[in-house]
C-alpha atoms as a PDB file:
ATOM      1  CA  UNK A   1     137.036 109.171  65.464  1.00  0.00           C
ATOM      2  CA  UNK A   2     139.837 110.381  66.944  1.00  0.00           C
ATOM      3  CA  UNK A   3     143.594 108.765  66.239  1.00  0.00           C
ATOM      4  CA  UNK A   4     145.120 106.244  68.918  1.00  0.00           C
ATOM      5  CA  UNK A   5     148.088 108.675  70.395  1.00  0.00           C
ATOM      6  CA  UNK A   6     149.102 108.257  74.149  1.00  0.00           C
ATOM      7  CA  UNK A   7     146.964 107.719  77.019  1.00  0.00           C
ATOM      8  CA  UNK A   8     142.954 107.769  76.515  1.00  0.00           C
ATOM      9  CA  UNK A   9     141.150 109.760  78.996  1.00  0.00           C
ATOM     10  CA  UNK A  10     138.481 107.612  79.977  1.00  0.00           C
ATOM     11  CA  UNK A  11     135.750 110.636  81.415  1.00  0.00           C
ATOM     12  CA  UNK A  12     136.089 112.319  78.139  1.00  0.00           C
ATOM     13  CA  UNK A  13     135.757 108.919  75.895  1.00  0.00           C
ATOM     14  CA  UNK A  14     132.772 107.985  77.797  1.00  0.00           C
ATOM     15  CA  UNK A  15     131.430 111.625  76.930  1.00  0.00           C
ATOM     16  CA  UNK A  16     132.489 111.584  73.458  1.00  0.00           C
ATOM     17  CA  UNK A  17     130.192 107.846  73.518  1.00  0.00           C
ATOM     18  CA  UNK A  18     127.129 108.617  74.990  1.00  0.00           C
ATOM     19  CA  UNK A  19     127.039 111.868  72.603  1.00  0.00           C
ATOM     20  CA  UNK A  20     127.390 109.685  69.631  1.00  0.00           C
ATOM     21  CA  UNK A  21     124.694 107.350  71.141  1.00  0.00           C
ATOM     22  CA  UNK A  22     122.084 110.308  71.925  1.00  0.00           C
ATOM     23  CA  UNK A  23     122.816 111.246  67.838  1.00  0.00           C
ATOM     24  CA  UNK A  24     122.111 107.765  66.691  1.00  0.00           C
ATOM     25  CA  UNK A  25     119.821 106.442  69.321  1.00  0.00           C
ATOM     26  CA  UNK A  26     116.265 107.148  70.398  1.00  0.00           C
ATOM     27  CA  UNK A  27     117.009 107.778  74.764  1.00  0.00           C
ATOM     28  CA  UNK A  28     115.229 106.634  77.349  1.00  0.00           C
ATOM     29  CA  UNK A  29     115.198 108.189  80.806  1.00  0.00           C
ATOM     30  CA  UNK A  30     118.150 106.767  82.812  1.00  0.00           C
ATOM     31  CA  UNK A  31     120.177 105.561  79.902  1.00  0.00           C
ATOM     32  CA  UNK A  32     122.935 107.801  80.652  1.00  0.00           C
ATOM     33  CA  UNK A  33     123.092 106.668  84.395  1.00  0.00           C
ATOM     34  CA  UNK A  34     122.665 102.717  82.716  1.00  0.00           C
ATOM     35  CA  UNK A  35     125.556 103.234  80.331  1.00  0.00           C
ATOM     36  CA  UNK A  36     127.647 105.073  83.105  1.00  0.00           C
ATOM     37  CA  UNK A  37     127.459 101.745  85.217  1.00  0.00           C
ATOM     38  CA  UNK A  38     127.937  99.992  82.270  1.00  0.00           C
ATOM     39  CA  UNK A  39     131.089 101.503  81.149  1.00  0.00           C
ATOM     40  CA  UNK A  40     132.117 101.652  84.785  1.00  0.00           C
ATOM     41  CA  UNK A  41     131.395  97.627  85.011  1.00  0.00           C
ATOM     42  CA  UNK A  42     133.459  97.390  81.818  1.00  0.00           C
ATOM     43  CA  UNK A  43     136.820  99.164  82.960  1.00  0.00           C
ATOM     44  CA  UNK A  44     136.433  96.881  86.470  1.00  0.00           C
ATOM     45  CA  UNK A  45     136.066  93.784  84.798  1.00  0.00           C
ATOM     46  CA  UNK A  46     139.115  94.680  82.613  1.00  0.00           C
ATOM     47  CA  UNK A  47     141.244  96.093  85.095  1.00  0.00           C
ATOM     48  CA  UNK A  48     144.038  94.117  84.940  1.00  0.00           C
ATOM     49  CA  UNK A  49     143.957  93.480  80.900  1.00  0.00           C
ATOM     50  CA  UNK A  50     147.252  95.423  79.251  1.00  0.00           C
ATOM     51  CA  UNK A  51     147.477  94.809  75.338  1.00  0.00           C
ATOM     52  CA  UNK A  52     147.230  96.853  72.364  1.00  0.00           C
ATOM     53  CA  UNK A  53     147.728  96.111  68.759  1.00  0.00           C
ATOM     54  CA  UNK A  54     149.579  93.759  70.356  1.00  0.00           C
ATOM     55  CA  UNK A  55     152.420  95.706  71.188  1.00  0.00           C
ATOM     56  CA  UNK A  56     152.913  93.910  74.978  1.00  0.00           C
ATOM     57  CA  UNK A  57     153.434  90.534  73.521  1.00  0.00           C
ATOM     58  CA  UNK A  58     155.029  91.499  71.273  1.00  0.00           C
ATOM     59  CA  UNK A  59     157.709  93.340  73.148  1.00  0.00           C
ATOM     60  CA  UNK A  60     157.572  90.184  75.937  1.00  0.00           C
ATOM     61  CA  UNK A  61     158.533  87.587  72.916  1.00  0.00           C
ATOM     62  CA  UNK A  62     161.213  90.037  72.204  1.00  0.00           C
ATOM     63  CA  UNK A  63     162.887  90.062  75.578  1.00  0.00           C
ATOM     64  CA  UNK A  64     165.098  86.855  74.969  1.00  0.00           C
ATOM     65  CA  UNK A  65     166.449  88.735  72.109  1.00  0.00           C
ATOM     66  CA  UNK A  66     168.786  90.996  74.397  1.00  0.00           C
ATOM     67  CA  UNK A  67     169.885  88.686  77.251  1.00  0.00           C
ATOM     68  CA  UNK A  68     173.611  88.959  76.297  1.00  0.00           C
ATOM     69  CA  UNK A  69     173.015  92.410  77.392  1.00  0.00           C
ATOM     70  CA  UNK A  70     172.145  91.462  81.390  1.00  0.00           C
ATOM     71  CA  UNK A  71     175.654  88.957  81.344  1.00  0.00           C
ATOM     72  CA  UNK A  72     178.750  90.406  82.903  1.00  0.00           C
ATOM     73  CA  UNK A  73     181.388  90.506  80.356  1.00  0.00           C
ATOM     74  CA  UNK A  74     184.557  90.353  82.882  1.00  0.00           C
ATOM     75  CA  UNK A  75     182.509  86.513  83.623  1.00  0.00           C
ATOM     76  CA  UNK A  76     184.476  83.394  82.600  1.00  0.00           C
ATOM     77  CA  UNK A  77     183.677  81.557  80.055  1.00  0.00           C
ATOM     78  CA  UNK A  78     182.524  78.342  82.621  1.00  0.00           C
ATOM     79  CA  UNK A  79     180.511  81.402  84.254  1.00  0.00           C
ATOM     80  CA  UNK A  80     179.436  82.804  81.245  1.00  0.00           C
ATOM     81  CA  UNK A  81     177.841  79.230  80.122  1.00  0.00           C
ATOM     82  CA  UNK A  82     176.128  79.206  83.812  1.00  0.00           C
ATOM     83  CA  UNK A  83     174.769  82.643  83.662  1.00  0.00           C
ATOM     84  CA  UNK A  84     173.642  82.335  79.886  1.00  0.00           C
ATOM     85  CA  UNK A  85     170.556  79.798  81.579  1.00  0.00           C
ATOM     86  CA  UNK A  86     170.480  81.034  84.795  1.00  0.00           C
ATOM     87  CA  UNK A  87     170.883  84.604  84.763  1.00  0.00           C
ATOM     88  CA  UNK A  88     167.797  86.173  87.045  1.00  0.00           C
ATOM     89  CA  UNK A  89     166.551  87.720  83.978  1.00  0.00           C
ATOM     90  CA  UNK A  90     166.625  85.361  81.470  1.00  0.00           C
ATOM     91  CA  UNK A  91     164.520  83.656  83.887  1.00  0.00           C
ATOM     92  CA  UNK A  92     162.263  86.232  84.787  1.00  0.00           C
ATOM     93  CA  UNK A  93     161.557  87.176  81.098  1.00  0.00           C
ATOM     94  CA  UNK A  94     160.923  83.539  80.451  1.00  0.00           C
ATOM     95  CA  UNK A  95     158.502  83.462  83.626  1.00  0.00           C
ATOM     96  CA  UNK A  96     156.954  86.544  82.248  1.00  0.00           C
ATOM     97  CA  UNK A  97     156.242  85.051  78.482  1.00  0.00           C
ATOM     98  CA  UNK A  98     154.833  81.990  79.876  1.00  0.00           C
ATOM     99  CA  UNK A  99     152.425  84.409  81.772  1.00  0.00           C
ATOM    100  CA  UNK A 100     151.594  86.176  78.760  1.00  0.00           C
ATOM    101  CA  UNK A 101     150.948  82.851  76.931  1.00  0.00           C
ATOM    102  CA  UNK A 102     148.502  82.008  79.706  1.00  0.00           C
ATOM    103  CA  UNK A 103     146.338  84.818  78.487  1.00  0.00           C
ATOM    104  CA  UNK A 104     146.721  86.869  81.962  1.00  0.00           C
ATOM    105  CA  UNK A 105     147.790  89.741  79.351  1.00  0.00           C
ATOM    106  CA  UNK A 106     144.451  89.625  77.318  1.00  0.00           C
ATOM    107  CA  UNK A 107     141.702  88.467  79.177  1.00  0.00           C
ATOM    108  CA  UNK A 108     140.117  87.766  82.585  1.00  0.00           C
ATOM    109  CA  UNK A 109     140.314  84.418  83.737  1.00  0.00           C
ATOM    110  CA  UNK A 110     136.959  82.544  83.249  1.00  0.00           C
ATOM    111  CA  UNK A 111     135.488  85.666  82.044  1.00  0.00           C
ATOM    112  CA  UNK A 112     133.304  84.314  79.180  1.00  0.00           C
ATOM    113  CA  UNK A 113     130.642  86.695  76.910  1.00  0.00           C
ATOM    114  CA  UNK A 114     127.332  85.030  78.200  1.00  0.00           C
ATOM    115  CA  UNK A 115     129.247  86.084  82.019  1.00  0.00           C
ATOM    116  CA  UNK A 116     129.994  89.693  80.794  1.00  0.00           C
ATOM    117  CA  UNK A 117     125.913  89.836  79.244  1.00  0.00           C
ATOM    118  CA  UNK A 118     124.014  88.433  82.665  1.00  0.00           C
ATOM    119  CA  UNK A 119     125.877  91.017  84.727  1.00  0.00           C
ATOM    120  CA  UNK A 120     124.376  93.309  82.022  1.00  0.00           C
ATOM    121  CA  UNK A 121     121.131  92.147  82.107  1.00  0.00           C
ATOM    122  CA  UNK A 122     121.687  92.411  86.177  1.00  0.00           C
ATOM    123  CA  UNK A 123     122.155  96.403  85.509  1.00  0.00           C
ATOM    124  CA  UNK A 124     119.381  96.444  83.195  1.00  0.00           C
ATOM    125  CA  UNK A 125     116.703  95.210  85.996  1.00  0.00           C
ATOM    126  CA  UNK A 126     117.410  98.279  87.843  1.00  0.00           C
ATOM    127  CA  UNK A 127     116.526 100.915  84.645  1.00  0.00           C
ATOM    128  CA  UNK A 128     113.442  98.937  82.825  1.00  0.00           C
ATOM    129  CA  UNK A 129     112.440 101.661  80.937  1.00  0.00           C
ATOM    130  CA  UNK A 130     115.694 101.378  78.925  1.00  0.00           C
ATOM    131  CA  UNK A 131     114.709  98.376  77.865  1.00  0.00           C
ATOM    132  CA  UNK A 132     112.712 100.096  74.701  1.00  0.00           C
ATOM    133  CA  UNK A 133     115.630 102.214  73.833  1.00  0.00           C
ATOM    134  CA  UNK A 134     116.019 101.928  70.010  1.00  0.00           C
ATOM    135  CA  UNK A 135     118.289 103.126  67.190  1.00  0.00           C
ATOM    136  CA  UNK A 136     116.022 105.762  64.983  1.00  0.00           C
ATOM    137  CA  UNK A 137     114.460 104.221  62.306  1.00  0.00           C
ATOM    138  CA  UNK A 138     113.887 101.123  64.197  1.00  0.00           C
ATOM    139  CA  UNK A 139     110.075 101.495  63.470  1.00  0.00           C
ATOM    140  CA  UNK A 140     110.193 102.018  59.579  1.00  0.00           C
ATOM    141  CA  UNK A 141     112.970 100.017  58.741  1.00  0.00           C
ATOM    142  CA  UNK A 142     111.712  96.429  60.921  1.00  0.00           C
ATOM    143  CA  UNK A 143     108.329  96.432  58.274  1.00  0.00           C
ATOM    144  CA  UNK A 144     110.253  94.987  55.638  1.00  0.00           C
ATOM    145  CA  UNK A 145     113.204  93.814  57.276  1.00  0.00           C
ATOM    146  CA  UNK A 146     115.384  90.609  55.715  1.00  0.00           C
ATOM    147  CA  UNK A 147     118.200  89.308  57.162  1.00  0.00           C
ATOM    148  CA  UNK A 148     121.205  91.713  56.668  1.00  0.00           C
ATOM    149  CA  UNK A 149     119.237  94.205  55.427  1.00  0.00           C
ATOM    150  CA  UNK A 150     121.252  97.860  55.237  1.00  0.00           C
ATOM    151  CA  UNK A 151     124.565  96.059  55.953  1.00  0.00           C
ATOM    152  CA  UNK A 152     125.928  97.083  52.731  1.00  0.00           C
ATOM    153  CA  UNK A 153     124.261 100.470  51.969  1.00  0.00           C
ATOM    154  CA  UNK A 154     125.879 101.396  55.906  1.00  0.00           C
ATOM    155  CA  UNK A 155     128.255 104.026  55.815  1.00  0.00           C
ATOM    156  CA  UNK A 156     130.257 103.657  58.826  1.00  0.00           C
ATOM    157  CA  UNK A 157     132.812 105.904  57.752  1.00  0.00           C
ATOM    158  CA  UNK A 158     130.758 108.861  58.010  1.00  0.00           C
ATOM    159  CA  UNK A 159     129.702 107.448  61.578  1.00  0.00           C
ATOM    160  CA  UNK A 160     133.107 107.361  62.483  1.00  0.00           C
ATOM    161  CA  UNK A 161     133.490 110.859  60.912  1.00  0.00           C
ATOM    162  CA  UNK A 162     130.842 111.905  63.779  1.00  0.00           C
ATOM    163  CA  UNK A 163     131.860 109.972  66.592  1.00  0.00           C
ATOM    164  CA  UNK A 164     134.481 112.003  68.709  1.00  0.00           C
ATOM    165  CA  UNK A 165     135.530 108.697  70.358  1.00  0.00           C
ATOM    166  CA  UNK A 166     138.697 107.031  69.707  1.00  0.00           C
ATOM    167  CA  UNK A 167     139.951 104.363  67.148  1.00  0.00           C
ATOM    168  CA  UNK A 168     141.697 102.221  69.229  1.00  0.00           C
ATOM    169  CA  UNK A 169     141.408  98.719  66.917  1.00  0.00           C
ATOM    170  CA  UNK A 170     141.095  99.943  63.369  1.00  0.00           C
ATOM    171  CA  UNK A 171     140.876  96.621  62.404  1.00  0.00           C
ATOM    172  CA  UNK A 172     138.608  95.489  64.734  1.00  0.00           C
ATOM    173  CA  UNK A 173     134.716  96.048  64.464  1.00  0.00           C
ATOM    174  CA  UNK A 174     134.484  99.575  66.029  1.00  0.00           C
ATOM    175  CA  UNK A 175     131.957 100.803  67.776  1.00  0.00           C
ATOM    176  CA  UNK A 176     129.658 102.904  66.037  1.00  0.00           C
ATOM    177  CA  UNK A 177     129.080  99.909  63.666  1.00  0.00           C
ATOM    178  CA  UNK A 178     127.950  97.476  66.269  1.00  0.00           C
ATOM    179  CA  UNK A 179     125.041 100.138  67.431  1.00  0.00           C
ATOM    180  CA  UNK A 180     124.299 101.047  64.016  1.00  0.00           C
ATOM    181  CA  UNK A 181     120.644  99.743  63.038  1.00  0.00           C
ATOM    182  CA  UNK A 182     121.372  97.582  60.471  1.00  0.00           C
ATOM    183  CA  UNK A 183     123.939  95.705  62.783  1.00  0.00           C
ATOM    184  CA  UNK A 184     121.269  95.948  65.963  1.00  0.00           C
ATOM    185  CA  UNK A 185     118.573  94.991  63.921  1.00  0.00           C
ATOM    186  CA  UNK A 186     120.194  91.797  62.803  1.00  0.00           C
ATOM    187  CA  UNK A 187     121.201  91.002  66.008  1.00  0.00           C
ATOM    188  CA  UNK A 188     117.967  91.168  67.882  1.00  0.00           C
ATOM    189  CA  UNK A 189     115.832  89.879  64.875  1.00  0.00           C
ATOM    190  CA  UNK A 190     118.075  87.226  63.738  1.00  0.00           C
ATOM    191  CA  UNK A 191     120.183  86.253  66.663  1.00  0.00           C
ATOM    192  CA  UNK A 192     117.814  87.179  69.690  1.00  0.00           C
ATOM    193  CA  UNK A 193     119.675  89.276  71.177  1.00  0.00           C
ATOM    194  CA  UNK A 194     117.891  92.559  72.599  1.00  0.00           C
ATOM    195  CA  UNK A 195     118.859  95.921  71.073  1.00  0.00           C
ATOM    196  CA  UNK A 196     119.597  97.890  74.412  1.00  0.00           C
ATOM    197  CA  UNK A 197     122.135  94.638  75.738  1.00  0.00           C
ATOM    198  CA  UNK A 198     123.404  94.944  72.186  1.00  0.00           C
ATOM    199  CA  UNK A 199     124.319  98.797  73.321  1.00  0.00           C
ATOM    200  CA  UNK A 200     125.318  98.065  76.848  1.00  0.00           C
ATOM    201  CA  UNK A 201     128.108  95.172  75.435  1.00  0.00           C
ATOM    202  CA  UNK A 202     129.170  97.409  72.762  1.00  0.00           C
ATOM    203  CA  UNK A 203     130.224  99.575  75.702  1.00  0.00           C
ATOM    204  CA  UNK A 204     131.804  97.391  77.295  1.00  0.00           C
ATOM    205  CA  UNK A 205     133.605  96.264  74.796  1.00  0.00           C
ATOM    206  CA  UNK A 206     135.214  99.859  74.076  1.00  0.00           C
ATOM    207  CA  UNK A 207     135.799 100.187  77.539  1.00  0.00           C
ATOM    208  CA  UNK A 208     137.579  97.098  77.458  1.00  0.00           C
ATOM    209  CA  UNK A 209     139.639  98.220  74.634  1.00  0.00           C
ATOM    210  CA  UNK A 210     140.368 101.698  76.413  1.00  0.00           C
ATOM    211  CA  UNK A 211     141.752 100.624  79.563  1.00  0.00           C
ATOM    212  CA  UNK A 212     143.729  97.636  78.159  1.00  0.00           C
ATOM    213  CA  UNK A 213     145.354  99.893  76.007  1.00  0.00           C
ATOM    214  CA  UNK A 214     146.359 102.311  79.050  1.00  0.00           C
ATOM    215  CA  UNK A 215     147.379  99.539  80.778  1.00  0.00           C
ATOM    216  CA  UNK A 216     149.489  98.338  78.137  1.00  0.00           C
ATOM    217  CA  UNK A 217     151.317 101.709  77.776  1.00  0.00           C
ATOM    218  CA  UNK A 218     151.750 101.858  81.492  1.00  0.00           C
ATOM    219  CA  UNK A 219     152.952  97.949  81.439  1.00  0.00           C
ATOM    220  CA  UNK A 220     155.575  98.995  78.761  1.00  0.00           C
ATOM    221  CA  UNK A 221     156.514 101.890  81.050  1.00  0.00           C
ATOM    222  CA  UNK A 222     157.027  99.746  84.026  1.00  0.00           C
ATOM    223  CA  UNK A 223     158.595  97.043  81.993  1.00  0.00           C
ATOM    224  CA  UNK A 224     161.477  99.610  80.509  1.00  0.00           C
ATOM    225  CA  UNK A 225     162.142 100.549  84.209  1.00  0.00           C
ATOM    226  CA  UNK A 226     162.292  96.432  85.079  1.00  0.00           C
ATOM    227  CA  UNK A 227     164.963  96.282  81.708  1.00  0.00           C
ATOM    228  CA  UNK A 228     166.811  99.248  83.368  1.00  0.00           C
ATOM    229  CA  UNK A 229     167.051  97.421  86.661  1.00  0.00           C
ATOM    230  CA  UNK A 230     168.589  94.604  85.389  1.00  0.00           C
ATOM    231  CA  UNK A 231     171.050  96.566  83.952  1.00  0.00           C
ATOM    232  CA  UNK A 232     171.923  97.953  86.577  1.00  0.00           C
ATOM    233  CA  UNK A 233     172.916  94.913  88.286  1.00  0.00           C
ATOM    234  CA  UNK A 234     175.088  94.201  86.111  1.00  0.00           C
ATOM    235  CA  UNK A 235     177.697  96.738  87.251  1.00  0.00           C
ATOM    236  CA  UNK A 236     176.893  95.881  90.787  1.00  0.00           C
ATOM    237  CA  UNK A 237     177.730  92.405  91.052  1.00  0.00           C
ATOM    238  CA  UNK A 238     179.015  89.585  88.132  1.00  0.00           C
ATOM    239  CA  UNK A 239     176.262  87.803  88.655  1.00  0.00           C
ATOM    240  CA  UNK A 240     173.238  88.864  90.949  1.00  0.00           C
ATOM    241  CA  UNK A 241     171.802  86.918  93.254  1.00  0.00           C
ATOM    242  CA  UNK A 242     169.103  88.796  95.059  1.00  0.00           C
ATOM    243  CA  UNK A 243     166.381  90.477  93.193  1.00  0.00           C
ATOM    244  CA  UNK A 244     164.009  93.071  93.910  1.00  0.00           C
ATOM    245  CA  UNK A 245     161.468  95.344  92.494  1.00  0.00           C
ATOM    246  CA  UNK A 246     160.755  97.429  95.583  1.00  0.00           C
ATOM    247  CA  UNK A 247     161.070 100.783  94.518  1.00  0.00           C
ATOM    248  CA  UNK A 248     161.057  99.729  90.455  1.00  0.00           C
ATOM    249  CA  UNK A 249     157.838  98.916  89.988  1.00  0.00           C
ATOM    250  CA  UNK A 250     154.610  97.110  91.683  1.00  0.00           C
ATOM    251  CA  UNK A 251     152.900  95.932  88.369  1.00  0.00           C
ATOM    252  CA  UNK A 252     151.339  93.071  89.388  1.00  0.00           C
ATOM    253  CA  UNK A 253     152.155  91.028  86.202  1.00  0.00           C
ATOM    254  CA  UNK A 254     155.382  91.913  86.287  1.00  0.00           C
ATOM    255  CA  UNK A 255     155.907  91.081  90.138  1.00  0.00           C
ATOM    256  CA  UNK A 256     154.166  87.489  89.484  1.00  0.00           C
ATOM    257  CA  UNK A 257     156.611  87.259  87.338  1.00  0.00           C
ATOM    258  CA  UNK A 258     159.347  87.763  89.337  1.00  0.00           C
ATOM    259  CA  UNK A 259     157.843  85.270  92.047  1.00  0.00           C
ATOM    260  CA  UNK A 260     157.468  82.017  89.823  1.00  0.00           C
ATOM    261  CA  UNK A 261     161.291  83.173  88.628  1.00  0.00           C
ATOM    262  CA  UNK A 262     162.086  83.426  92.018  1.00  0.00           C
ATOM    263  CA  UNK A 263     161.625  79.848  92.320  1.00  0.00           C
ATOM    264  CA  UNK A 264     164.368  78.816  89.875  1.00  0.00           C
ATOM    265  CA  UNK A 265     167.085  81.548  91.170  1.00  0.00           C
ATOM    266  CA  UNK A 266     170.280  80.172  91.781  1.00  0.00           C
ATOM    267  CA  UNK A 267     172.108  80.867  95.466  1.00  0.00           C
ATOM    268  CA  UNK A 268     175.826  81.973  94.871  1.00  0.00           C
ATOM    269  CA  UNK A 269     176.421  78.449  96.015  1.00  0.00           C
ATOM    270  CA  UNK A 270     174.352  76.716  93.559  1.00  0.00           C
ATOM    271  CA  UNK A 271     176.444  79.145  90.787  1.00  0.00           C
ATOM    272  CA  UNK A 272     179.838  78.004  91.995  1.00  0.00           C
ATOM    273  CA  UNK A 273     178.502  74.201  92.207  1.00  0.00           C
ATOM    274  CA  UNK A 274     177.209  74.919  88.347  1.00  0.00           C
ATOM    275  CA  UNK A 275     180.498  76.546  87.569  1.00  0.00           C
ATOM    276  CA  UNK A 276     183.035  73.861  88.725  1.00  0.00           C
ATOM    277  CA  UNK A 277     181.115  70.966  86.461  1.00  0.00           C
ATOM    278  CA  UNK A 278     180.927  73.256  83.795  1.00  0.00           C
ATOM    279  CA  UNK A 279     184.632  73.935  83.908  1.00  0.00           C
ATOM    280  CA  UNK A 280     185.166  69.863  84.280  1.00  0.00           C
ATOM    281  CA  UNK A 281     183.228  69.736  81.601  1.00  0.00           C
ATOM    282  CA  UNK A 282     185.530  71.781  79.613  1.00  0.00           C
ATOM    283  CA  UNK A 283     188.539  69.814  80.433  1.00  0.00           C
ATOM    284  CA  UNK A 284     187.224  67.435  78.699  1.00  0.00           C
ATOM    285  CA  UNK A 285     188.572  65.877  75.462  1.00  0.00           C
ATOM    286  CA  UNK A 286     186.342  66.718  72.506  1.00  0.00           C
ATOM    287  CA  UNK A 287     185.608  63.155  71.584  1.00  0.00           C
ATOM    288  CA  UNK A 288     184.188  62.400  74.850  1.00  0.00           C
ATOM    289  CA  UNK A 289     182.538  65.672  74.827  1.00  0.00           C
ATOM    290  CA  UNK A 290     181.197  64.921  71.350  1.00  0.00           C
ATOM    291  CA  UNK A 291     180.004  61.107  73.087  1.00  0.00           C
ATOM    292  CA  UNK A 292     178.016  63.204  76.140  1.00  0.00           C
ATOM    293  CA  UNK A 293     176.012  64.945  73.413  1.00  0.00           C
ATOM    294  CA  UNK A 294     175.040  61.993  71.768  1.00  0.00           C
ATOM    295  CA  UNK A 295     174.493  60.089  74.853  1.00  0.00           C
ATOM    296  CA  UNK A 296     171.953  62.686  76.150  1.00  0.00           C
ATOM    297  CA  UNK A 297     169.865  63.256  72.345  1.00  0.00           C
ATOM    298  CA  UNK A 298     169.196  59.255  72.983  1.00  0.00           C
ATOM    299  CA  UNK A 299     168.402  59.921  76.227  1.00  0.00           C
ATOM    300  CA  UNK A 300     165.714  62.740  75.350  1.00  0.00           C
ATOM    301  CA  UNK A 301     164.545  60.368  72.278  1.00  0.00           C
ATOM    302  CA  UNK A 302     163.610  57.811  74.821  1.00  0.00           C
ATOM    303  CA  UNK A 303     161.476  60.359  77.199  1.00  0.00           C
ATOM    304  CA  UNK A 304     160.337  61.475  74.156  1.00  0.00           C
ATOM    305  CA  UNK A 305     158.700  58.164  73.213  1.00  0.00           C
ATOM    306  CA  UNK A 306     157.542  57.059  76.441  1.00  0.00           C
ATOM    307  CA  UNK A 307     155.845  60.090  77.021  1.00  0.00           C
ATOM    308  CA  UNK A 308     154.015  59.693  73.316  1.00  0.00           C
ATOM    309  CA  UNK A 309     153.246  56.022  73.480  1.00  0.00           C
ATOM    310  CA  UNK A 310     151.837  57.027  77.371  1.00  0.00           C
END
């Protein structure tokens, strides 16, 4: 198996599969055409998936980390306080987590495994004589099966030494192990599960983990161009009030995002409203500041235990 590096080109890992499936696999006529629409099914269904080792959410829960940088320095410090919640990215990237926490990064919505295995099983009807397509050794090695049987004695290291496919989730279960026999054996003896569907969601599954991973490199692309817009603001104008990606980016996560941000934005007017009580609030003495703070903790203890005794 090939090393994770860059963008995977999805014709030649779709080659690179159906070789190592001809090697382990005993063909039927049409099962390249079946696994073609399979695979193709597999990088629709995923289309808008973008993670990889985790890397996206990882770099989204790291956005809050560098908000001083977006904040006008020349700002005063009532401004400062203003802009240090309401600043159009600090908003955006906390739009954006709460997207990612959603799952929209990972996974179709609804999109459950018995879903994903009837639209297989739809694809299926159309190329019955696939439906006898075995791993070799099927045969001998069902006479005396037991459950797990070759599990341990399975080399899939020297199956991965073969496959010219990529690792994309070394510490996932890869690929060549869920069409190995042992693994397909157990699955259609043991869980009922029907070797060639076994096949078809294994390549799915890699297909998933292909394009996600493109689209997560892409995402990050189009994410450091979003990072470099907001930067850029920040020489235009103390404090922005109109935000735009036309002509940064049209990722459509990243543009949801910026509509349910939107939402919260503050007009210049709302700022200088903001501003002025802040700077009241300032002018304060420090013991009455001090008795504000307490004032509101009781008041959030109370919401607090209405809402938990609701």
């Amino acid at each position: 198996m090939k090393k994770l590096d860059g963008q995977i080109n999805l014709q030649k890992e779709f080659e690179a599969l159906f070789e190592f499936v001809e090697l382990r696999w005993v063909t039927k006529q049409g099962l390249r055409e079946l696994l073609e629409k399979v695979w193709s099914k597999g990088l629709e269904l995923y289309a808008d998936t973008a993670e990889s080792e985790y890397r996206v959410s990882n770099k989204i829960m790291k956005l809050s980390d560098s908000e001083d940088n977006y904040i006008n320095s020349s700002l005063t410090e009532a401004e400062e306080s203003v802009a240090s919640r309401s600043h159009p990215y600090i908003i955006f990237s906390r739009a954006l987590f709460i997207l990612s926490c959603s799952g929209l990064l990972k996974q179709p919505d609804g999109l459950r495994y018995y879903d994903i295995e009837c639209i297989m099983k739809g694809l299926l009807a159309e190329y019955p004589e696939c439906k006898q397509a075995k791993p070799k050794g099927w045969s001998a090695f069902k006479k005396n099966y037991t459950d797990y049987a070759g599990m341990d004695e399975y080399n899939e290291k020297a199956d991965k030494d073969v496959f010219n496919g990529t690792d994309i989730e070394p510490n996932d279960r890869s690929f060549v192990l869920k069409i190995s026999l042992p693994q397909v054996m157990y699955d259609e003896v043991c869980q009922g599960n029907k070797s060639i569907v076994v096949l078809m969601m294994a390549v799915v599954d890699h297909a998933h983990k292909c394009i996600s991973h493109n689209n997560a490199l892409n995402f990050l692309k189009d994410l450091e161009k979003v990072e470099a817009y907001f930067l850029s603001l920040k020489d235009v104008a103390p404090m922005p009030f109109s935000v735009s990606f036309e002509n940064v980016t049209d990722n459509k996560i990243l543009v949801q995002a910026l509509e349910k941000a939107a939402d919260d934005f503050l007009t210049e007017e709302d700022f200088k409203a903001r501003v002025i009580q802040r700077e009241e609030y300032l002018a304060l003495p420090e013991k009455e500041k001090r008795q504000r703070g307490a004032d509101a903790a009781l008041r959030m203890q109370e919401i607090l235990k209405k809402a938990m005794n609701k």
